[in-house]
C-alpha atoms as a PDB file:
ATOM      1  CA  UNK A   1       0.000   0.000   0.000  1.00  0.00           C
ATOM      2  CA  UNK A   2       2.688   2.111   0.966  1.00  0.00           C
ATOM      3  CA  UNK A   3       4.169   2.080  -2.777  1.00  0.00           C
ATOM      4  CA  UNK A   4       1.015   2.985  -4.561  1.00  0.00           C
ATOM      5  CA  UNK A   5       0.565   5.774  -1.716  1.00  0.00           C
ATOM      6  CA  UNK A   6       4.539   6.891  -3.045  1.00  0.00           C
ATOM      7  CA  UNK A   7       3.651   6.959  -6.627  1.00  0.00           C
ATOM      8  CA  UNK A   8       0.848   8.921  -6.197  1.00  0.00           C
ATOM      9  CA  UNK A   9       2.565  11.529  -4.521  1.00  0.00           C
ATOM     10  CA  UNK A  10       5.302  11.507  -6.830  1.00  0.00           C
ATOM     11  CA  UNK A  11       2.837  12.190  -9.516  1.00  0.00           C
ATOM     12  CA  UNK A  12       0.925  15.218  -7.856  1.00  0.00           C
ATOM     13  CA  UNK A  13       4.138  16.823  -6.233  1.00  0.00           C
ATOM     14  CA  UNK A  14       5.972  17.069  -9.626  1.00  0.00           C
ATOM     15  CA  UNK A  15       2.678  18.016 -11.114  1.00  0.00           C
ATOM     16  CA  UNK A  16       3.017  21.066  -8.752  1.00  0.00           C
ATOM     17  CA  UNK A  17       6.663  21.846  -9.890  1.00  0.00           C
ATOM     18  CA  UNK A  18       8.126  19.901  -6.707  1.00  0.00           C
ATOM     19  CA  UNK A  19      10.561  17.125  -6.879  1.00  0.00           C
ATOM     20  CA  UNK A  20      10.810  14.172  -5.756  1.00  0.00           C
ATOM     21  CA  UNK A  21      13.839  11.590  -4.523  1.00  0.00           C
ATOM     22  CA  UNK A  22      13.126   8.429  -3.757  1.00  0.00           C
ATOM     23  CA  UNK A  23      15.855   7.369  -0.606  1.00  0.00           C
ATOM     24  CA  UNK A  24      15.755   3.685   0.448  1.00  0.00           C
ATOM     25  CA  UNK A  25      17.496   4.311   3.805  1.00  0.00           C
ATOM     26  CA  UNK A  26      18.373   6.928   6.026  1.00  0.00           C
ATOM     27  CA  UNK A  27      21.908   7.386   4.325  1.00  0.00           C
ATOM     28  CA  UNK A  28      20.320   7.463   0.550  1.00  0.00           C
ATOM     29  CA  UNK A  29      18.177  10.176   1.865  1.00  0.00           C
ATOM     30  CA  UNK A  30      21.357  12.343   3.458  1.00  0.00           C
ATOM     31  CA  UNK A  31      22.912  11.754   0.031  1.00  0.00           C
ATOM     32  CA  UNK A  32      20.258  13.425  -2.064  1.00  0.00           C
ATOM     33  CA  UNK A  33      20.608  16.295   0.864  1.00  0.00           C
ATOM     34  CA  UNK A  34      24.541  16.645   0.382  1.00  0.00           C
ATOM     35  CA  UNK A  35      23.412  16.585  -3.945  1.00  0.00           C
ATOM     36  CA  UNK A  36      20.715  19.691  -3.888  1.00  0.00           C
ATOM     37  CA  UNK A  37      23.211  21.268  -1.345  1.00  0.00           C
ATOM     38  CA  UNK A  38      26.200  20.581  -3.745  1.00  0.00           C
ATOM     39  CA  UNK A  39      23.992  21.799  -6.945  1.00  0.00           C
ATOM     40  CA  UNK A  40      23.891  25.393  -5.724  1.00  0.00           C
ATOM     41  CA  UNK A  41      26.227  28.507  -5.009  1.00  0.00           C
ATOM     42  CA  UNK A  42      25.080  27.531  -0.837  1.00  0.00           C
ATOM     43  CA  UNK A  43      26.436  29.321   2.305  1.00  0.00           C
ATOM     44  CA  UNK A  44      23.783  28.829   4.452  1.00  0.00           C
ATOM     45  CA  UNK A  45      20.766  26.298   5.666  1.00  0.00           C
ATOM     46  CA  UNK A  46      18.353  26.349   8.164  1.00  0.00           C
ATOM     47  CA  UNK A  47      16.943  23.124   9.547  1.00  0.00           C
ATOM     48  CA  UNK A  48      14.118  22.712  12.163  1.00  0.00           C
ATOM     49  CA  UNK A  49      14.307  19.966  14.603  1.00  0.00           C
ATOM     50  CA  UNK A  50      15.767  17.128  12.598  1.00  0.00           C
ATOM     51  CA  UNK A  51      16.840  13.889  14.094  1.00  0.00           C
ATOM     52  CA  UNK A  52      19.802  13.498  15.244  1.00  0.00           C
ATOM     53  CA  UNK A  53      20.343  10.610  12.703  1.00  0.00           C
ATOM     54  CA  UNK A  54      20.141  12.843   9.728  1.00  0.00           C
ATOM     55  CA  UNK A  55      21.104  16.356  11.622  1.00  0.00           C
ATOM     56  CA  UNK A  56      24.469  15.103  12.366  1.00  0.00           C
ATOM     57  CA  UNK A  57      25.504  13.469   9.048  1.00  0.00           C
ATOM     58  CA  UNK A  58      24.016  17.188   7.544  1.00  0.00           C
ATOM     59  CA  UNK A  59      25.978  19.225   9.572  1.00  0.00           C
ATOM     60  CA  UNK A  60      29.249  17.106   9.102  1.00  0.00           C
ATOM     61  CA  UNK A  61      29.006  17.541   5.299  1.00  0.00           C
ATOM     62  CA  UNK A  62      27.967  21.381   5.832  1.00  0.00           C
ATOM     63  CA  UNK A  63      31.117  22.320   8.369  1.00  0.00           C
ATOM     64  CA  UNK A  64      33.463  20.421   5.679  1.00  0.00           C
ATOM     65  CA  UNK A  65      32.178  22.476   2.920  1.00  0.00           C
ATOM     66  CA  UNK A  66      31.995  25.701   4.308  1.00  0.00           C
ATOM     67  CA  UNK A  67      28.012  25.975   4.823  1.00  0.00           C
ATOM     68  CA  UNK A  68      26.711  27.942   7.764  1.00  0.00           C
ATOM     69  CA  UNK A  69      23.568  25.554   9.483  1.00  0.00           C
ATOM     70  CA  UNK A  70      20.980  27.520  11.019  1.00  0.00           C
ATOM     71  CA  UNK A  71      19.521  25.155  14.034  1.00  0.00           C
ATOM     72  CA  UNK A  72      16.986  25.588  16.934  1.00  0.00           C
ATOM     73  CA  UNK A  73      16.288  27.112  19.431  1.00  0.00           C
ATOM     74  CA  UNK A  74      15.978  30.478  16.781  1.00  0.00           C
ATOM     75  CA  UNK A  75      16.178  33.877  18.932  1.00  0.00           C
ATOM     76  CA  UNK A  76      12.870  35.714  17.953  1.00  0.00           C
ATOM     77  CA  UNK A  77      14.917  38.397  18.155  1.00  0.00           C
ATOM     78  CA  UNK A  78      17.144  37.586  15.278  1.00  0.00           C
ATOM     79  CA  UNK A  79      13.952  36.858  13.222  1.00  0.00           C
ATOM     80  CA  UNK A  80      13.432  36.779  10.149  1.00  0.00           C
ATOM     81  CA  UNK A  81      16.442  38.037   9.530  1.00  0.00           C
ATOM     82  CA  UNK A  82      18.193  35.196   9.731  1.00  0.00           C
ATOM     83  CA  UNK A  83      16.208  32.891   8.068  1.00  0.00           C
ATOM     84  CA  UNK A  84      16.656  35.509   4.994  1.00  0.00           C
ATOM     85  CA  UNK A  85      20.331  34.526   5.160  1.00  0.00           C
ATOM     86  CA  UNK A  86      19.287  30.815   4.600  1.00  0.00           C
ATOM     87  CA  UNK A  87      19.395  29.835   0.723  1.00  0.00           C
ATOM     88  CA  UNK A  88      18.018  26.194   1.905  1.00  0.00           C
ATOM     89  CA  UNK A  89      15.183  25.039   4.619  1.00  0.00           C
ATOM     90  CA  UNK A  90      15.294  21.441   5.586  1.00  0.00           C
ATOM     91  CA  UNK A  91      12.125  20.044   7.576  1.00  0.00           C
ATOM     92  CA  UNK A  92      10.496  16.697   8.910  1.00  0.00           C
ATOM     93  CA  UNK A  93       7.134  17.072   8.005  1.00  0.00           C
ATOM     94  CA  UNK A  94       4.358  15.754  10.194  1.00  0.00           C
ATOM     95  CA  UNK A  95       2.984  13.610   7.824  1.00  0.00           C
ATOM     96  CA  UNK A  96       2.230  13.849   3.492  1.00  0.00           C
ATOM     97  CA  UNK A  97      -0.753  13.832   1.632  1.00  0.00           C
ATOM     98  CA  UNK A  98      -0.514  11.606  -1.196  1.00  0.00           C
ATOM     99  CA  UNK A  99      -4.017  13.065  -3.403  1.00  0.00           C
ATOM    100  CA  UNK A 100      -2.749  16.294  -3.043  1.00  0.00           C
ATOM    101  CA  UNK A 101       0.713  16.244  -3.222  1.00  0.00           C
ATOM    102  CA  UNK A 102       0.844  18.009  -0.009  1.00  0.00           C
ATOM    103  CA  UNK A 103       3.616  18.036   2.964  1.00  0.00           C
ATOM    104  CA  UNK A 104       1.931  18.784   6.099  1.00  0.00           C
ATOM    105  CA  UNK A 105       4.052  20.640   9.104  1.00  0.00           C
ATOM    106  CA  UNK A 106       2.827  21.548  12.620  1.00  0.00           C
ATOM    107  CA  UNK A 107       4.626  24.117  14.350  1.00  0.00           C
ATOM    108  CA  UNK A 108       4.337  26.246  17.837  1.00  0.00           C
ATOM    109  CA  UNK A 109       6.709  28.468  17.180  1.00  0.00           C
ATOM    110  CA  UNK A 110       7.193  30.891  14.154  1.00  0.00           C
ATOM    111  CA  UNK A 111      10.692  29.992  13.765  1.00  0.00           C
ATOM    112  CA  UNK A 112       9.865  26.355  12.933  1.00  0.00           C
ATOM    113  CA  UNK A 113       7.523  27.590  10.789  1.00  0.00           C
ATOM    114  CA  UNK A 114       9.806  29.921   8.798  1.00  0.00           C
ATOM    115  CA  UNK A 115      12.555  27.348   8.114  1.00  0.00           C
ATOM    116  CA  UNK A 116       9.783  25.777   5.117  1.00  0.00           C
ATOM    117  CA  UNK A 117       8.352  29.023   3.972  1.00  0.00           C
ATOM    118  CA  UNK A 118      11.683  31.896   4.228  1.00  0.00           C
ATOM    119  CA  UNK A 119      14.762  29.953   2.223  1.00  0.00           C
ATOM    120  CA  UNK A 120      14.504  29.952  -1.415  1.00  0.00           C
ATOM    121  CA  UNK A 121      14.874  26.302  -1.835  1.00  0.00           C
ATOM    122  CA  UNK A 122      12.030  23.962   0.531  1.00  0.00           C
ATOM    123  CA  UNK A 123      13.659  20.170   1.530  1.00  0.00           C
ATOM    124  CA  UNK A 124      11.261  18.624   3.094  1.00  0.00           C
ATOM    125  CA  UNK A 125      12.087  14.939   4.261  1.00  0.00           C
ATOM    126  CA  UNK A 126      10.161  12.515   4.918  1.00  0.00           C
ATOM    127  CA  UNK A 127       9.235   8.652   5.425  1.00  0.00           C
ATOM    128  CA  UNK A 128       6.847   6.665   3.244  1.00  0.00           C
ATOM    129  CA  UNK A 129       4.782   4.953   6.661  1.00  0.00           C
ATOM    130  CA  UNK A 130       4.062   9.246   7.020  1.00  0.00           C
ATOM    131  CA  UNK A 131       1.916   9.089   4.303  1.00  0.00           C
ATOM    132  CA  UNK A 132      -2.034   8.823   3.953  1.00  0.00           C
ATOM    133  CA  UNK A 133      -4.271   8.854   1.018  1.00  0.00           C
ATOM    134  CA  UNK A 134      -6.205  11.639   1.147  1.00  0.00           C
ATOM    135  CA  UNK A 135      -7.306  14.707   2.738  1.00  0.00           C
ATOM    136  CA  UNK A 136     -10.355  13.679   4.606  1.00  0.00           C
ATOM    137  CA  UNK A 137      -7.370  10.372   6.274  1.00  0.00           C
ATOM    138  CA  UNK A 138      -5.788  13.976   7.364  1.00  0.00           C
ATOM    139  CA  UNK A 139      -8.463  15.695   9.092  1.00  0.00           C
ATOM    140  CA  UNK A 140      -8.217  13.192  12.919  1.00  0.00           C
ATOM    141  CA  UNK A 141      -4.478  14.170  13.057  1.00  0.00           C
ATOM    142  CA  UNK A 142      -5.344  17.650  12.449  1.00  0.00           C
ATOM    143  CA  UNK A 143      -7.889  17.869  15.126  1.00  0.00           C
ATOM    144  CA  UNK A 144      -5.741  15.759  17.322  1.00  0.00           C
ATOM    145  CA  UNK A 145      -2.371  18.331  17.339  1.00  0.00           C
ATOM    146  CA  UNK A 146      -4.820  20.986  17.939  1.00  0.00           C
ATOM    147  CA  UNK A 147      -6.472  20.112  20.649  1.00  0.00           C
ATOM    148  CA  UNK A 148      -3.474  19.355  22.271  1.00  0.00           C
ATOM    149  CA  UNK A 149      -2.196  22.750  21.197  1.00  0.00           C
ATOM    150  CA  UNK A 150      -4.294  25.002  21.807  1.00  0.00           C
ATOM    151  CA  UNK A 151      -2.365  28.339  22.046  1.00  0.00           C
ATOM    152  CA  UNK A 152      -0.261  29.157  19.328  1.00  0.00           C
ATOM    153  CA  UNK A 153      -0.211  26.353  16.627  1.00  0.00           C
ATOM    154  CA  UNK A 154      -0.242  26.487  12.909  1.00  0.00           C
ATOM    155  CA  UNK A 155      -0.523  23.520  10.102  1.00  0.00           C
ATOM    156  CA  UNK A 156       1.812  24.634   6.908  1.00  0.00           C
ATOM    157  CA  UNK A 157       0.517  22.535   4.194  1.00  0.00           C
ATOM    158  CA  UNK A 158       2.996  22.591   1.672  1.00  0.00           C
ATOM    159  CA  UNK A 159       2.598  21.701  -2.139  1.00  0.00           C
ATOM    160  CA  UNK A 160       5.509  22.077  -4.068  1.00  0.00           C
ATOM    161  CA  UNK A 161       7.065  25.583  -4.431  1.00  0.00           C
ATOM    162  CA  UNK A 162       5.058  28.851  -3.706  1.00  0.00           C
ATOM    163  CA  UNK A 163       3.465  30.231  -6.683  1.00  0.00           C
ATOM    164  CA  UNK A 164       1.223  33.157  -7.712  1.00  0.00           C
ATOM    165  CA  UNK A 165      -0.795  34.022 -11.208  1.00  0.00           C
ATOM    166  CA  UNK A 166      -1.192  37.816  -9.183  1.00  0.00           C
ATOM    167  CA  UNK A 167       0.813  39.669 -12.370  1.00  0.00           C
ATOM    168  CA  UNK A 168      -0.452  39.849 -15.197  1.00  0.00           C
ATOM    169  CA  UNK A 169      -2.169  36.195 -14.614  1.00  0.00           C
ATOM    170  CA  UNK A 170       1.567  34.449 -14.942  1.00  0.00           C
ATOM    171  CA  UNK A 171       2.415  31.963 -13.179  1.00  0.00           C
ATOM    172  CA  UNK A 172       5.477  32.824 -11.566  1.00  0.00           C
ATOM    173  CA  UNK A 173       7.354  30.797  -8.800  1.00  0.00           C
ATOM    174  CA  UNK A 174       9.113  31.954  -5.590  1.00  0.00           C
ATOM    175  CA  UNK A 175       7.113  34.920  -5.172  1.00  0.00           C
ATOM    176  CA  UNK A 176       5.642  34.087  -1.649  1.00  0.00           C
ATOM    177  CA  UNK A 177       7.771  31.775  -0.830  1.00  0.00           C
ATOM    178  CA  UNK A 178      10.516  29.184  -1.701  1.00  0.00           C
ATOM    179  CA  UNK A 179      10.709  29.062  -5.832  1.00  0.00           C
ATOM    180  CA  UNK A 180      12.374  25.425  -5.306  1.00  0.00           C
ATOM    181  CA  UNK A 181      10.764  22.209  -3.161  1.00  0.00           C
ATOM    182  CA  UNK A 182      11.948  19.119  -2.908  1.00  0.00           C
ATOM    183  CA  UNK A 183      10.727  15.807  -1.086  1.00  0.00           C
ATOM    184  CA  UNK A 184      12.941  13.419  -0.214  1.00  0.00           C
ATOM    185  CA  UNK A 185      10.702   9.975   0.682  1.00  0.00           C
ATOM    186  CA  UNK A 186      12.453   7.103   2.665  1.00  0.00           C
ATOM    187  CA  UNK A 187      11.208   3.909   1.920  1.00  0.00           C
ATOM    188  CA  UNK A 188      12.904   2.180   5.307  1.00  0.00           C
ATOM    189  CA  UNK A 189      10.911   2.401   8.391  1.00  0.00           C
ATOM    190  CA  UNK A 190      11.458   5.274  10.716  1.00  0.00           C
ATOM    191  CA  UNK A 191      14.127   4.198  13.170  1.00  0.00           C
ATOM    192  CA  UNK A 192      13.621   5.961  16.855  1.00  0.00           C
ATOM    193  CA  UNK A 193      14.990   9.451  17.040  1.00  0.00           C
ATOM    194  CA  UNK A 194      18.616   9.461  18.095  1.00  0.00           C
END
């Protein structure tokens, strides 16, 4: 089930201009990381509360290559402007939805919430057991963070990059947002945080 749930949000995220690697293990999945971060003219990421499992290997390949890593806990007071040093975002999204293409992040903090939506380019990893088939599978897990959140909480639901058909009725990308998102799907089961 979980492969048919994969293809189908291949399909939709690319159909949205995202893309999609397909990691069979935790180390395939760092790999891709160290390939978008390699691809681009980067001096600085922000990541928000990844495990220690892939925040380690991240930072390792980031200190060797001369990449500044943006990490919790943020400062409020340094916000936004430092996530507006940040070329990349890397997240752990809650869980995916598969009809819609969609990458769904809780956060209770505006910091967590920036490192997806500030940075140019979106990374958003995740594990194939995350994802459900469609909206309406999404709506208990909704209603469950909230009501045990129930000061300041927000659900980011993202689907591919930002885009806008505001001027001139264009589609343009990166407007509102990151103008790059990629999802990075581990097949291998989620081993416990480390």
């Amino acid at each position: 089930m979980n492969d048919d749930l994969v293809e189908r949000f291949h399909k939709k995220y690319e159909v949205l201009s995202g893309k999609v690697k397909i990691a069979s293990v935790v180390d395939d999945a760092v790999a891709h990381v160290v390939g978008i971060l390699n691809s681009g003219n980067v001096t600085c990421i922000a990541v928000s509360a990844l495990p220690e499992f892939l925040q380690r290997p991240i930072e390792e390949h980031c200190s060797s290559a001369g990449i500044e890593v943006l990490k919790p806990p943020f400062r409020a007071s340094q916000l936004p402007g430092a996530m507006d040093r940040a070329q990349v975002g890397i997240t752990v999204p809650d869980f995916v939805i598969a009809e819609t293409g969609t990458l769904v992040e809780f956060a209770t903090d505006d910091a967590a919430r920036l490192v997806s939506t500030l940075p140019r380019l979106h990374i958003g990893i995740v594990w194939a057991e995350q994802l459900v088939a469609q909206l309406t599978d999404a709506a208990p897990r909704l209603r469950a963070v909230f009501s045990e959140n129930t000061g300041n909480c927000v659900a980011t639901f993202i689907s591919g990059p930002s885009r806008t058909a505001d001027i001139e009725m264009k589609l343009t990308l990166g407007v509102h947002g990151p103008e790059e998102a990629h999802a990075i799907v581990i097949m291998d089961r989620r081993p416990a945080d480390g």
